[in-house]
N, C-alpha and C. Protein backbone atom coordinates (compact mmCIF):
# COMPACT_ATOMS: atom_id res chain seq x y z
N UNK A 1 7.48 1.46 -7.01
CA UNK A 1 6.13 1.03 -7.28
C UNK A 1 5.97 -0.41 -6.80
N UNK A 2 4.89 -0.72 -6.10
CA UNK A 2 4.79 -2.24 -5.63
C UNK A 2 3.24 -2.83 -6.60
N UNK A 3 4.09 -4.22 -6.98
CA UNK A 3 3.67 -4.81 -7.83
C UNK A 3 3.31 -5.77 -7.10
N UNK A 4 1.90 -6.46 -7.54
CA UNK A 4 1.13 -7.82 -6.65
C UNK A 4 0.80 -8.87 -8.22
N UNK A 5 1.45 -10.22 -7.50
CA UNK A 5 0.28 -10.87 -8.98
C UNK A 5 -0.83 -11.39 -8.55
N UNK A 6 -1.53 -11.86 -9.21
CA UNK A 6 -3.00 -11.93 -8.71
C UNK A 6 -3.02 -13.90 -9.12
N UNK A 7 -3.26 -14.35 -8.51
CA UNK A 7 -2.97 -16.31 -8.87
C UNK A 7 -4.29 -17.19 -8.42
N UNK A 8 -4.81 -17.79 -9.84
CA UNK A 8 -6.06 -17.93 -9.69
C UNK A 8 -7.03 -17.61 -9.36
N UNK A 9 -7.26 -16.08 -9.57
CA UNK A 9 -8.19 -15.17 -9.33
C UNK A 9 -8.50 -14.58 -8.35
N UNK A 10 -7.88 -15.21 -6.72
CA UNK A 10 -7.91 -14.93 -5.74
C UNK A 10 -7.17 -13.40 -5.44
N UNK A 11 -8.32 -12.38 -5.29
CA UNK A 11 -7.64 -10.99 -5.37
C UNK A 11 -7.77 -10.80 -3.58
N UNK A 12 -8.88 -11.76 -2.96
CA UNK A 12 -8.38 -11.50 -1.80
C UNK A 12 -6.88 -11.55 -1.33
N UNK A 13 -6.39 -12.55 -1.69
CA UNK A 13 -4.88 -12.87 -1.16
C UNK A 13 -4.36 -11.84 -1.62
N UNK A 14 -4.60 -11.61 -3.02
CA UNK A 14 -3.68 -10.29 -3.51
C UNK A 14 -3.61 -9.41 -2.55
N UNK A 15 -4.77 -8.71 -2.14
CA UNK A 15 -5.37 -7.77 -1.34
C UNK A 15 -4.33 -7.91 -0.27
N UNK A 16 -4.02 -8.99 0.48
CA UNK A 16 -3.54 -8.99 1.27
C UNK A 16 -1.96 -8.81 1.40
N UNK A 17 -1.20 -9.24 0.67
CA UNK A 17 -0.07 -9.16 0.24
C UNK A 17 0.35 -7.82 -0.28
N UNK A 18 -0.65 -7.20 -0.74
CA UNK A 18 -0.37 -5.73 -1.20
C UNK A 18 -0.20 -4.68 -0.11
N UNK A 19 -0.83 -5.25 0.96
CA UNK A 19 -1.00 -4.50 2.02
C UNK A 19 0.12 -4.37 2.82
N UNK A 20 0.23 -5.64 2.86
CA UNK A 20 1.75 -6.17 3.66
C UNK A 20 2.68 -5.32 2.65
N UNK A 21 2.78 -5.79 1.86
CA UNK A 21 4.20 -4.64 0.47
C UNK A 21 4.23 -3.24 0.94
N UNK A 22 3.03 -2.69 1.08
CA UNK A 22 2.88 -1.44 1.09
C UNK A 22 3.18 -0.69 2.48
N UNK A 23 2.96 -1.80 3.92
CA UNK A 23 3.61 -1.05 5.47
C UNK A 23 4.91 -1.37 5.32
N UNK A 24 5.22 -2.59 4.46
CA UNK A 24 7.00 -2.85 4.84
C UNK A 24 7.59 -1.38 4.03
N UNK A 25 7.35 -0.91 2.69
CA UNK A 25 7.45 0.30 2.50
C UNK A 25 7.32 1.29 2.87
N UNK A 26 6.54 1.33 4.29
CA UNK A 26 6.17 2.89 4.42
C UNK A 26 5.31 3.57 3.82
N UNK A 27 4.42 3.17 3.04
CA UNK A 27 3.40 3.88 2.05
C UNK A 27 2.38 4.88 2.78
N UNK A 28 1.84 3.99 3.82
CA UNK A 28 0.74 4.11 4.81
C UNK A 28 1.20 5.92 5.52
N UNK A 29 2.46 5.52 6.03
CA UNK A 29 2.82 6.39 6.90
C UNK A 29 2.61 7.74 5.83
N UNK A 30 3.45 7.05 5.05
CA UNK A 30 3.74 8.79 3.86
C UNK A 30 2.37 9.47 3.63
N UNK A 31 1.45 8.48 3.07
CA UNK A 31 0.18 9.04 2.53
C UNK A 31 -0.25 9.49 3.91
N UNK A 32 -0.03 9.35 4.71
CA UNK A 32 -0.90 9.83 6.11
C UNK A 32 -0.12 11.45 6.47
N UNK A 33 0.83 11.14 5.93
CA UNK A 33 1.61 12.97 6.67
C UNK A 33 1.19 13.81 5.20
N UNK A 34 1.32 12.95 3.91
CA UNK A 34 0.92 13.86 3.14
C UNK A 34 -0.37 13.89 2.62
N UNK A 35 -1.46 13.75 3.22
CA UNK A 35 -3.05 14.06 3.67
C UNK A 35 -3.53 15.27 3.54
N UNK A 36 -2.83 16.01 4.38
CA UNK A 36 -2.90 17.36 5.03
C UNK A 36 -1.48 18.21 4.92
N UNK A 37 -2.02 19.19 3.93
CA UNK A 37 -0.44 20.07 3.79
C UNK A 37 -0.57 21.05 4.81
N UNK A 38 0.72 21.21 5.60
CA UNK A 38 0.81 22.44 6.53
C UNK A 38 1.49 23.84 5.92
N UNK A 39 1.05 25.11 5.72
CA UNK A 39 1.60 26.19 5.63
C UNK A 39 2.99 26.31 6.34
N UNK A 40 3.97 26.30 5.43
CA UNK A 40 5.46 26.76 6.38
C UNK A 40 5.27 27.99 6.93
């Protein structure tokens, strides 16, 4: 699970940093193949 803190209210930055957390993980990719389920 990726965790962001949020520092002086600025959720833009958050925003941004979460984003970054989330391609160095691979998140992007996963949610993108698992979008669309294929019939084996």
């Amino acid at each position: 699970m990726v965790t962001v803190n949020v520092r002086d209210g600025n959720v833009e930055q958050a925003l941004k940093v979460l984003k970054k957390k989330m391609q160095r993980e691979g998140l992007f990719r996963e949610m993108k193949l698992r979008r669309n389920y294929e019939k084996p």
